[in-house]
Protein backbone atom coordinates (compact mmCIF):
# COMPACT_ATOMS: atom_id res chain seq x y z
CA UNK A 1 0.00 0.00 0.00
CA UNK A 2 1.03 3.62 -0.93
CA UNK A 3 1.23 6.13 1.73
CA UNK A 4 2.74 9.60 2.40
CA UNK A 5 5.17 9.14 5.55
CA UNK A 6 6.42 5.95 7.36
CA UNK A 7 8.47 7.23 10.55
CA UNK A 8 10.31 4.33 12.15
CA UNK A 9 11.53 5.54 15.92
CA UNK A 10 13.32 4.01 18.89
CA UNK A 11 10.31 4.37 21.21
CA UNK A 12 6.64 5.35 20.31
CA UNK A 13 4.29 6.55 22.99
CA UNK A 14 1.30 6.74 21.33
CA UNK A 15 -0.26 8.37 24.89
CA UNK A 16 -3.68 5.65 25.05
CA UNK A 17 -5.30 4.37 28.19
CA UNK A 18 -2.77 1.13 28.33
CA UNK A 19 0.37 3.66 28.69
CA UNK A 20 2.64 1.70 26.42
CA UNK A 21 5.24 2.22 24.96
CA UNK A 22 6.46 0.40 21.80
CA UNK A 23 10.14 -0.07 21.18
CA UNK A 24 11.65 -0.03 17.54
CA UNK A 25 8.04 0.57 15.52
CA UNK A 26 6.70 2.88 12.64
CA UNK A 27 4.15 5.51 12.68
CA UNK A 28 2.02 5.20 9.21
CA UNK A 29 0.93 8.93 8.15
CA UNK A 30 -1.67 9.24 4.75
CA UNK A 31 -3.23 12.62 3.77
CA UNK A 32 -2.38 13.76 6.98
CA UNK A 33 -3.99 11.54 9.35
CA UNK A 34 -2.81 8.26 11.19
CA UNK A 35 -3.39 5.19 9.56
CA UNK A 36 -0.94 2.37 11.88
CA UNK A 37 1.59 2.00 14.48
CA UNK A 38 3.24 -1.37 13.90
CA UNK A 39 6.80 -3.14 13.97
CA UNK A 40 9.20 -1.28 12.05
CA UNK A 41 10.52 -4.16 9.90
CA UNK A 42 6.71 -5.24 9.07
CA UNK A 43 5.78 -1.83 7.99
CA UNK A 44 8.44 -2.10 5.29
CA UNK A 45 7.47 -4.66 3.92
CA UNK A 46 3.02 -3.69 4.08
CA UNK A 47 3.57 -0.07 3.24
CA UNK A 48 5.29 1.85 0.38
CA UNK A 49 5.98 5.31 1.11
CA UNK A 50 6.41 8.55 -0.26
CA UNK A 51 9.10 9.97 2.76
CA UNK A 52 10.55 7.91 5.02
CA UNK A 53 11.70 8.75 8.20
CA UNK A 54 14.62 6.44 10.64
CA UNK A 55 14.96 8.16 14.05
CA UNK A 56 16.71 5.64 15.83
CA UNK A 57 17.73 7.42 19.09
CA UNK A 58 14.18 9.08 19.00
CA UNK A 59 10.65 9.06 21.12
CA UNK A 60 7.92 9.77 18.87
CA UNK A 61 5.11 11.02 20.52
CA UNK A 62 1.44 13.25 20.36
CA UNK A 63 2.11 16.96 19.64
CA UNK A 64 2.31 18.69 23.29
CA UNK A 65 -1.09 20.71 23.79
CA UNK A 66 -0.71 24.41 25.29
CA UNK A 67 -4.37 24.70 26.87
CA UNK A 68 -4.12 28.36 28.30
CA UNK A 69 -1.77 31.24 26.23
CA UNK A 70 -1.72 34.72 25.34
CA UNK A 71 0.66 34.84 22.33
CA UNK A 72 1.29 37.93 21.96
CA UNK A 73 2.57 38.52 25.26
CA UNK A 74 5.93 37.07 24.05
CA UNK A 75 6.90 40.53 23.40
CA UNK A 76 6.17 41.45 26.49
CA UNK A 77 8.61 39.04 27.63
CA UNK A 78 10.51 39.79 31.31
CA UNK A 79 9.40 43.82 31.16
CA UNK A 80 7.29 43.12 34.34
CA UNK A 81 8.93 40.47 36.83
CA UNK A 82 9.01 39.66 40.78
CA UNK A 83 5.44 41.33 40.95
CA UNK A 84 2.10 40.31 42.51
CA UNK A 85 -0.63 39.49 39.83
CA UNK A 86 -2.97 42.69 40.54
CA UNK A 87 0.31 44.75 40.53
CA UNK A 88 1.45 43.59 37.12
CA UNK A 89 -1.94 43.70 35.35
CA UNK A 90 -2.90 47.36 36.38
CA UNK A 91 0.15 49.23 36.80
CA UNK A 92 2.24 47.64 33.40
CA UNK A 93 0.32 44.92 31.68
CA UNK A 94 -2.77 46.97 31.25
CA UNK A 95 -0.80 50.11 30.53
CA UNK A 96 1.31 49.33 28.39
CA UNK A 97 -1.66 47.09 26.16
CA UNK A 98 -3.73 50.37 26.10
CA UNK A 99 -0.95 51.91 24.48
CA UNK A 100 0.80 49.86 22.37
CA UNK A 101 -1.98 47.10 21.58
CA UNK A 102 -2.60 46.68 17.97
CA UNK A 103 -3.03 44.51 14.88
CA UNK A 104 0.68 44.45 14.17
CA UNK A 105 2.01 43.97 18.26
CA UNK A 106 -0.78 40.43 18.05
CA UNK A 107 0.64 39.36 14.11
CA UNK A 108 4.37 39.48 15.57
CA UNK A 109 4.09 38.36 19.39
CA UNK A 110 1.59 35.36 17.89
CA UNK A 111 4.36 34.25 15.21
CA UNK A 112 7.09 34.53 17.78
CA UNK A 113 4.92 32.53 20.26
CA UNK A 114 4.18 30.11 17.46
CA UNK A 115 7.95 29.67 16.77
CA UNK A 116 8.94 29.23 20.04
CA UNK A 117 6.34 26.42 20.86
CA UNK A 118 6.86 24.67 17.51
CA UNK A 119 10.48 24.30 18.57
CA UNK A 120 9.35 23.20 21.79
CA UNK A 121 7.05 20.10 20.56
CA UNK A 122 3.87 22.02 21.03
CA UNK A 123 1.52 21.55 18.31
CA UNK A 124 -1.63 23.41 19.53
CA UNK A 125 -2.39 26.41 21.54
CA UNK A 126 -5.39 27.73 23.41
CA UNK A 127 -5.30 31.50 23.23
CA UNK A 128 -7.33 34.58 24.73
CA UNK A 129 -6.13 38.00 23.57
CA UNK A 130 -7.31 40.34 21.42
CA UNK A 131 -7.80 40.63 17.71
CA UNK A 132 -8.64 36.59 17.76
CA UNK A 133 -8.82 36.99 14.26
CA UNK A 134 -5.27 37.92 13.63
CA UNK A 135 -3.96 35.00 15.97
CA UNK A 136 -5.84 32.56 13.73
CA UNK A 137 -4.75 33.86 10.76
CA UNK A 138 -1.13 33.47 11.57
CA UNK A 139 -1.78 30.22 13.24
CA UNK A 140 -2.71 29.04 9.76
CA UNK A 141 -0.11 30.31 7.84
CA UNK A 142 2.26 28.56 10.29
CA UNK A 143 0.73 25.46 10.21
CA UNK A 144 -0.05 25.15 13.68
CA UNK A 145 -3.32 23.97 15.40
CA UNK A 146 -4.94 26.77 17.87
CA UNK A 147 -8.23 27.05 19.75
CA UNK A 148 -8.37 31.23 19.31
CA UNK A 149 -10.35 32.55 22.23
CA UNK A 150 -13.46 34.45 21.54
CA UNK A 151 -12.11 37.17 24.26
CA UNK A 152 -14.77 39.01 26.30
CA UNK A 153 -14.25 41.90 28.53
CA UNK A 154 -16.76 44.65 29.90
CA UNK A 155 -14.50 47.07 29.58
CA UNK A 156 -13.52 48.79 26.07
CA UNK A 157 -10.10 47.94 24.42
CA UNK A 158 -9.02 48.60 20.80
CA UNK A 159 -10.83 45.57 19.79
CA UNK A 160 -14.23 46.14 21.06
CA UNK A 161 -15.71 48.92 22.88
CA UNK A 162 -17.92 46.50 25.45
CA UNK A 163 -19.51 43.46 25.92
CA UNK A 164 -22.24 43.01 23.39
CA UNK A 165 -19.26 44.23 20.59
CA UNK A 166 -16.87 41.39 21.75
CA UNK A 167 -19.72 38.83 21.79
CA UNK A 168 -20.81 40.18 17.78
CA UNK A 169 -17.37 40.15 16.67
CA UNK A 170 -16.93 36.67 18.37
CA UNK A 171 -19.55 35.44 16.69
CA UNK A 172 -18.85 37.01 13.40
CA UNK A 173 -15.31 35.07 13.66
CA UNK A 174 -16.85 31.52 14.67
CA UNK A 175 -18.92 31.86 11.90
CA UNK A 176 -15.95 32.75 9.61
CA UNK A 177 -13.29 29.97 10.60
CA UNK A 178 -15.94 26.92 10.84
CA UNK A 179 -14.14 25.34 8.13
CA UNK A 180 -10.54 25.98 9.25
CA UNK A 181 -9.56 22.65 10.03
CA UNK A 182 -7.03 23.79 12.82
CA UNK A 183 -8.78 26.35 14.03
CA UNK A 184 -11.86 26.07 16.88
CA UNK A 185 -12.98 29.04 18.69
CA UNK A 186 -14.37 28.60 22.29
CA UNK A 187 -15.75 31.67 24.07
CA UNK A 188 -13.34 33.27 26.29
CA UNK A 189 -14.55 35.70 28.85
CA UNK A 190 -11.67 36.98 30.80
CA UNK A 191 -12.16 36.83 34.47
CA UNK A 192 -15.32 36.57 36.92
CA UNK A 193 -13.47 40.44 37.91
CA UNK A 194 -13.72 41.87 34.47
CA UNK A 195 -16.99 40.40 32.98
CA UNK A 196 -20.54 41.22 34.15
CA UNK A 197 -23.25 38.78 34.53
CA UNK A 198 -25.12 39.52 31.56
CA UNK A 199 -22.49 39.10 29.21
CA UNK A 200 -21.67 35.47 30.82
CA UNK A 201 -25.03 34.18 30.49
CA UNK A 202 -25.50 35.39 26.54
CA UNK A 203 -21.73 33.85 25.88
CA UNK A 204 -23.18 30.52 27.59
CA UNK A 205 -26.41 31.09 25.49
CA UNK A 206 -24.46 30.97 22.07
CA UNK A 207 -22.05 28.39 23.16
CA UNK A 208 -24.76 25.75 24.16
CA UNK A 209 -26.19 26.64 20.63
CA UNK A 210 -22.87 26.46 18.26
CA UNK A 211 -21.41 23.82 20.52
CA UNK A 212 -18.44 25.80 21.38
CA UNK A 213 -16.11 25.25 24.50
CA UNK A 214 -15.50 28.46 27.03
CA UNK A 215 -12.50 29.10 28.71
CA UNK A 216 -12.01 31.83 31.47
CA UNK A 217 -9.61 32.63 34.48
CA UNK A 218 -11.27 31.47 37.94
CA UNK A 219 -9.95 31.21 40.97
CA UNK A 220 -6.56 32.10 40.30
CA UNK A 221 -5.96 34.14 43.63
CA UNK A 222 -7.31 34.33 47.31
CA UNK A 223 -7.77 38.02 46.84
CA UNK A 224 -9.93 37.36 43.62
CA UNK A 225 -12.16 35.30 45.62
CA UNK A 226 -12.75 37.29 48.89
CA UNK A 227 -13.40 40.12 46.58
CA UNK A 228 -16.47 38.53 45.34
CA UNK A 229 -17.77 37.21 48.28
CA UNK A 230 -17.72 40.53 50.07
CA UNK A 231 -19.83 41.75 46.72
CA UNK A 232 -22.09 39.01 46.11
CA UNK A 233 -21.40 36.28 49.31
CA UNK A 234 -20.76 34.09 46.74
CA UNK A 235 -17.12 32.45 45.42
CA UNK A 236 -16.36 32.86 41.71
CA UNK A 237 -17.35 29.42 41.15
CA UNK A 238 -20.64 29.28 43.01
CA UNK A 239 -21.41 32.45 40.78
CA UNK A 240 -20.46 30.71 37.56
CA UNK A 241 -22.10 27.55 38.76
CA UNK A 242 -25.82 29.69 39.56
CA UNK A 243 -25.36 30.57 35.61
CA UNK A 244 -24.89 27.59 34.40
CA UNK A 245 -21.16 28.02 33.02
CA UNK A 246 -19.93 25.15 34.71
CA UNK A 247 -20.12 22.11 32.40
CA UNK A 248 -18.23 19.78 30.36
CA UNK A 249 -17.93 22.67 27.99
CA UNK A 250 -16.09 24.76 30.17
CA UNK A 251 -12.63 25.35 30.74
CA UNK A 252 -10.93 26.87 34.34
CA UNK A 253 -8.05 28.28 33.93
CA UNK A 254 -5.65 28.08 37.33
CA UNK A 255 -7.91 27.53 39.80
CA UNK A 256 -5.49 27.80 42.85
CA UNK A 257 -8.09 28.88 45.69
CA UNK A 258 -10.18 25.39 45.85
CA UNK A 259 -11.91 23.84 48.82
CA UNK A 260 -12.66 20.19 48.99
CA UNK A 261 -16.43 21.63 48.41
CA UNK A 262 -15.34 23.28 45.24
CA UNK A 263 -13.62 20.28 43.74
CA UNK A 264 -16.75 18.30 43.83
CA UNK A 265 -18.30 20.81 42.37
CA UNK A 266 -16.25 20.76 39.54
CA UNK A 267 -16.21 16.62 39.20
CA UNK A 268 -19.53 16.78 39.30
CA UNK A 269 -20.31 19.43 36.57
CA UNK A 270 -17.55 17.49 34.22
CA UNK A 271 -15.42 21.19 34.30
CA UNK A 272 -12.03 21.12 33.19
CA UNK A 273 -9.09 22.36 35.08
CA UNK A 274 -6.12 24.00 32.88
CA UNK A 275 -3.19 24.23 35.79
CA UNK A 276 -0.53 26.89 34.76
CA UNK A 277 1.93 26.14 37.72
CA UNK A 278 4.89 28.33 36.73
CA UNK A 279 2.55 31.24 36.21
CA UNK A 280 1.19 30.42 39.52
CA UNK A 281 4.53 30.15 41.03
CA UNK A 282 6.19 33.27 39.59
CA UNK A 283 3.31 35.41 40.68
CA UNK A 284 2.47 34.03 43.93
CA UNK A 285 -0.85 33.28 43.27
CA UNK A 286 -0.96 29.73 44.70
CA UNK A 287 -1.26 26.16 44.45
CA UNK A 288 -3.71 24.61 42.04
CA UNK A 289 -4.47 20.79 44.70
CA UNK A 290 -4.40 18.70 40.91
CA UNK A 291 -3.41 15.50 42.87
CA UNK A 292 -6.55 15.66 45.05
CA UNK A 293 -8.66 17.17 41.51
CA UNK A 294 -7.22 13.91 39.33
CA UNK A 295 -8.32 11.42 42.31
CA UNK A 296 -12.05 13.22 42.12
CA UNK A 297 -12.33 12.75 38.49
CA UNK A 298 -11.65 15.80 37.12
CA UNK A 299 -9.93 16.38 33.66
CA UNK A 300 -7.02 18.68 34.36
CA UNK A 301 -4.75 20.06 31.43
CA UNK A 302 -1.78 21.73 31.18
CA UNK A 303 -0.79 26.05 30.30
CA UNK A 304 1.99 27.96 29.92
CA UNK A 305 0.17 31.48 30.13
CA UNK A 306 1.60 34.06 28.71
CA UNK A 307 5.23 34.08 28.49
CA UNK A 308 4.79 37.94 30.16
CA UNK A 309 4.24 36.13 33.44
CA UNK A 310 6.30 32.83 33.11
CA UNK A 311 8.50 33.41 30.86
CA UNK A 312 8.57 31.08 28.40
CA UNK A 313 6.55 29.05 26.64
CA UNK A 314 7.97 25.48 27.08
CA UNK A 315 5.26 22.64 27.83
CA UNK A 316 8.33 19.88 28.76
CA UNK A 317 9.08 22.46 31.08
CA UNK A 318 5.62 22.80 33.13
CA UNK A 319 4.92 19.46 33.03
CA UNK A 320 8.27 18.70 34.94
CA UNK A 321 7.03 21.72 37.51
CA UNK A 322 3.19 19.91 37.40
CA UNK A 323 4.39 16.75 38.37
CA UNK A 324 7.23 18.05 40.91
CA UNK A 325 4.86 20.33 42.67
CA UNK A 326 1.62 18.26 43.02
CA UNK A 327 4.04 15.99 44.71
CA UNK A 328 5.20 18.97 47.45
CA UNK A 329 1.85 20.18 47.71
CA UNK A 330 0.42 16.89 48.54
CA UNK A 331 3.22 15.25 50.19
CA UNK A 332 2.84 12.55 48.43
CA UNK A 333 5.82 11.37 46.31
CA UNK A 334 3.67 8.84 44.08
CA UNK A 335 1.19 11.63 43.21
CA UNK A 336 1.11 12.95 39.92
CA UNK A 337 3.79 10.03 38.11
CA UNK A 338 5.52 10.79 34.82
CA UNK A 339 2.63 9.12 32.48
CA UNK A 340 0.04 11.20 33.87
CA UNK A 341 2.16 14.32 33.59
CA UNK A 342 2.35 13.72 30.02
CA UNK A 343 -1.11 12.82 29.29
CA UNK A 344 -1.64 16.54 31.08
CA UNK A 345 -0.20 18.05 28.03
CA UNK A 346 -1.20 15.86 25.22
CA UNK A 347 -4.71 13.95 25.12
CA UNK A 348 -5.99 15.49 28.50
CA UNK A 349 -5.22 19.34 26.85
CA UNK A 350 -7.16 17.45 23.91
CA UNK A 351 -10.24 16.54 26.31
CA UNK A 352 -10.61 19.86 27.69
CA UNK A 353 -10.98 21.96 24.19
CA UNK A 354 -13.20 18.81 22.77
CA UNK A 355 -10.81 17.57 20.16
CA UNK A 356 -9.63 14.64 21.40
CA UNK A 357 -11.32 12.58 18.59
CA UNK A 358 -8.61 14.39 16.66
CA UNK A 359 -5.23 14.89 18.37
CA UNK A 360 -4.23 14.07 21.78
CA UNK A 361 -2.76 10.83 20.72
CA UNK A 362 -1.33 8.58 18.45
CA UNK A 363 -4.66 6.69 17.44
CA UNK A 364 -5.15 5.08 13.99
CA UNK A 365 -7.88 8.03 12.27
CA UNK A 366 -6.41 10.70 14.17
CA UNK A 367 -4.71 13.72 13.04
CA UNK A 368 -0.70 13.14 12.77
CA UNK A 369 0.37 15.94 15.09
CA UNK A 370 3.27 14.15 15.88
CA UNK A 371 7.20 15.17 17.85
CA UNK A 372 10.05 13.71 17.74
CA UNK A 373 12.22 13.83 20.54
CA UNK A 374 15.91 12.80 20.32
CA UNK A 375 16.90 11.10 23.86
CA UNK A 376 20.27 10.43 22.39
CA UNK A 377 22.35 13.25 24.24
CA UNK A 378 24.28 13.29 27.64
CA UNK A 379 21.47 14.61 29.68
CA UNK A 380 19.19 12.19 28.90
CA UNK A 381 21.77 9.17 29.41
CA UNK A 382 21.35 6.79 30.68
CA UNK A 383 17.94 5.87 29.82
CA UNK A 384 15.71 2.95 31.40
CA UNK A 385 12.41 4.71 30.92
CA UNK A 386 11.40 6.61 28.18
CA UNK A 387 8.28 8.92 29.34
CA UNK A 388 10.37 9.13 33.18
CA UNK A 389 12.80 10.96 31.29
CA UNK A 390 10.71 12.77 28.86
CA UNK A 391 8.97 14.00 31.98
CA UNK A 392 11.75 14.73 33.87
CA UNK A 393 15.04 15.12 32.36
CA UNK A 394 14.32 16.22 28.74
CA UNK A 395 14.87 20.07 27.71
CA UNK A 396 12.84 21.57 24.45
CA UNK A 397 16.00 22.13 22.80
CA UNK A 398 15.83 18.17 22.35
CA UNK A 399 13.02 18.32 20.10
CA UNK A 400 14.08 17.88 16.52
CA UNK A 401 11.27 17.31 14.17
CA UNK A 402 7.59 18.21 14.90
CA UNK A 403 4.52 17.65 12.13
CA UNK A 404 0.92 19.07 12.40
CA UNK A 405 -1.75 17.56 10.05
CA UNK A 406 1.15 15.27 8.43
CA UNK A 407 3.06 18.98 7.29
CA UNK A 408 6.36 18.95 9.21
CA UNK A 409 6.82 22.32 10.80
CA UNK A 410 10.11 21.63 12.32
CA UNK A 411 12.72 19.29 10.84
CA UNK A 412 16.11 18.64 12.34
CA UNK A 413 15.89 21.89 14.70
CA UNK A 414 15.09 23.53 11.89
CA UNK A 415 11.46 25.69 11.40
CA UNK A 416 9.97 25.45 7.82
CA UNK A 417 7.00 27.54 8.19
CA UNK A 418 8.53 30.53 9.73
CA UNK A 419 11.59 32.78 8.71
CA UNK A 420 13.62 33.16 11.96
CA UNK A 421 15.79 36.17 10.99
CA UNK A 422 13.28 38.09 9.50
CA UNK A 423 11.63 37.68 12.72
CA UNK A 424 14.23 38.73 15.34
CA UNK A 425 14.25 41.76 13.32
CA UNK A 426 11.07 42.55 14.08
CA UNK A 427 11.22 41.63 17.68
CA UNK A 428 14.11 43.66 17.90
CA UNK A 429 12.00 46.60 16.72
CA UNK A 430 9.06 45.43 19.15
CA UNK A 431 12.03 45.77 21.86
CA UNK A 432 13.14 49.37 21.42
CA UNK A 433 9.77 50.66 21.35
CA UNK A 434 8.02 48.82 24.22
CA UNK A 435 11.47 49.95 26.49
């Protein structure tokens, strides 16, 4: 049989319920999809194929899945450390948005974002900025997958001037990119502090209707919460629960400030958790429990955020921190082990924005979003479990070849997609005038 790509690799993880892990097989790619994973030496002789590709140091594994980003805010990179989240946002974040916040600043903070992540193994992103429609745009020419967030905010910005605009324009964009096959577009209202109810409830309205996921900010610090209670004497989440948000359609982003009460809550609605725990970390906001959220049940995914507050946007990284600190936090060494790490930032990212019936894993019918990972270097040696040293030893650099849809993006370190000089050029310009 004819077929586009055959990659043969030392290890393939494919990331299923079993947690295998299949030592010297080949990955079968046809117009862009997975068609087998089988012994290498019997998939020369069944298949015939266009490329072939002989990684023999490599793990070959699902694309990494970035469930919470802002893009853009690569530019914004390091201008606003060692400060507490409400400091950052108001008195620099905010500020310096309002005044330098444009289509161009999203076009060239997305395609740096997008080049940094491809050369990290990350082939999707789930963003929420402004001017959505520029993120997808660039996502596409790129190559890479992207759930671009329908942003809502009450307040006006240069892309809308209140609610009811950002909810039309969303709208107006959903209906636009239906048939992008890497793009999806869940709702995404900021923060229970920045949108009203009203604005919730319509957002909630239309998704229920289109089918659309929703993604949103909740619970990310202590001071977020008692600030609602002493307005409403209700938590975020009992607020969000009363209008109906909660669901398997909806996405909570951080989620550090959780009672034993709350996480039942969330099991029980089928809510997602996305845990950003370097974000959390370098802004003191606090400790999302995920080892006592994963024992009730709940789906929880993995973030960077923006690389404005972390600072970069590595996912090997943060699932090394995920898995380290749900071990401190529960004093429990066992909690949180390498395979469920991993499954945090591949098909559990996939659950979360509803497209795990196309990426997540490496499943015959599947999309091939597919890394390769070269293990063959000093600090990965020696080796005597694959995904424990993915987890826990590998750095991004270590990624060498990374295809979305069957398109290779990166090959051999290399990005194919996206002109790296040109770029730093225009980052450098970015840099003089944001300084």
């Amino acid at each position: 049989m004819k077929v586009d790509i055959l990659i043969q690799a030392r290890w393939i993880i494919p990331v299923e319920e079993d947690s295998a892990t299949y030592e010297n097989h080949a990955l079968v790619i046809n117009h862009g999809k997975i068609i087998d994973l089988l012994p290498g030496k019997l998939a020369e002789k069944k298949y015939q194929a266009h490329a072939v590709e002989k990684l023999h140091s490599h793990a070959l594994m699902p694309g990494l899945i970035n469930s919470h980003t802002h893009a853009s805010m690569t530019l914004m990179r390091g201008i606003a450390d060692d400060l507490h989240l409400m400091d950052w946002l108001q008195n620099h974040i905010w500020p310096m948005e309002q005044k330098w916040m444009s289509e161009a600043f999203v076009r060239d903070g997305t395609d740096l974002a997008i080049a940094e992540m491809i050369r990290g193994g990350t082939t999707c992103f789930n963003d929420m900025y402004f001017f959505p429609d520029i993120v997808a745009q660039q996502a596409i020419q790129h190559g890479i997958r992207a759930s671009v967030g329908l942003i809502i905010i009450d307040f006006p910005t240069v892309w809308a001037e209140n609610s009811e605009s950002y909810i039309e324009k969303g709208l107006a964009l959903n209906s636009q990119l239906r048939n992008e096959p890497l793009i999806t577009t869940p709702f995404a209202p900021h923060a229970p502090y920045t949108v009203s109810d009203e604005p919730l409830i319509r957002a909630r309205i239309f998704a229920d209707e289109l089918e659309l996921q929703m993604h949103m900010h909740l619970h990310e610090t202590s001071h977020e919460v008692q600030e609602q209670q002493q307005k409403t004497g209700q938590t975020p989440i009992q607020r969000l629960h009363a209008l109906g948000l909660l669901s398997p359609s909806f996405m909570a982003v951080h989620m550090t400030q959780l009672s034993d009460e709350d996480i039942k809550l969330i099991a029980k609605t089928g809510t997602h958790i996305i845990h950003c725990p370097e974000s959390n970390l370098k802004l003191a906001s606090g400790f999302c429990p995920i080892a006592k959220c994963i024992a009730a049940g709940i789906n929880v995914a993995l973030g960077t955020d923006g690389a404005a507050s972390n600072n970069d946007l590595d996912m090997l990284g943060e699932m090394r921190t995920a898995a380290l600190l749900a071990k401190g936090v529960s004093g429990d060494a066992s909690a949180v082990p390498a395979i469920t790490a991993l499954k945090m930032a591949t098909i559990n990212g996939a659950k979360a924005l509803g497209i795990d019936n196309i990426t997540g894993s490496l499943s015959a019918g599947k999309q091939a979003d597919v890394i390769a990972v070269d293990l063959d270097q000093l600090e990965t040696q020696p080796l005597y479990d694959p995904i424990s040293q993915i987890v826990y030893a590998t750095g991004r650099q270590q990624v060498t070849d990374v295809w979305v849809a069957g398109k290779r993006l990166l090959k051999q370190r290399n990005l194919t997609t996206v002109d790296a000089e040109a770029l730093k050029i225009k980052v450098t310009e970015w840099q003089k005038r944001l300084k």
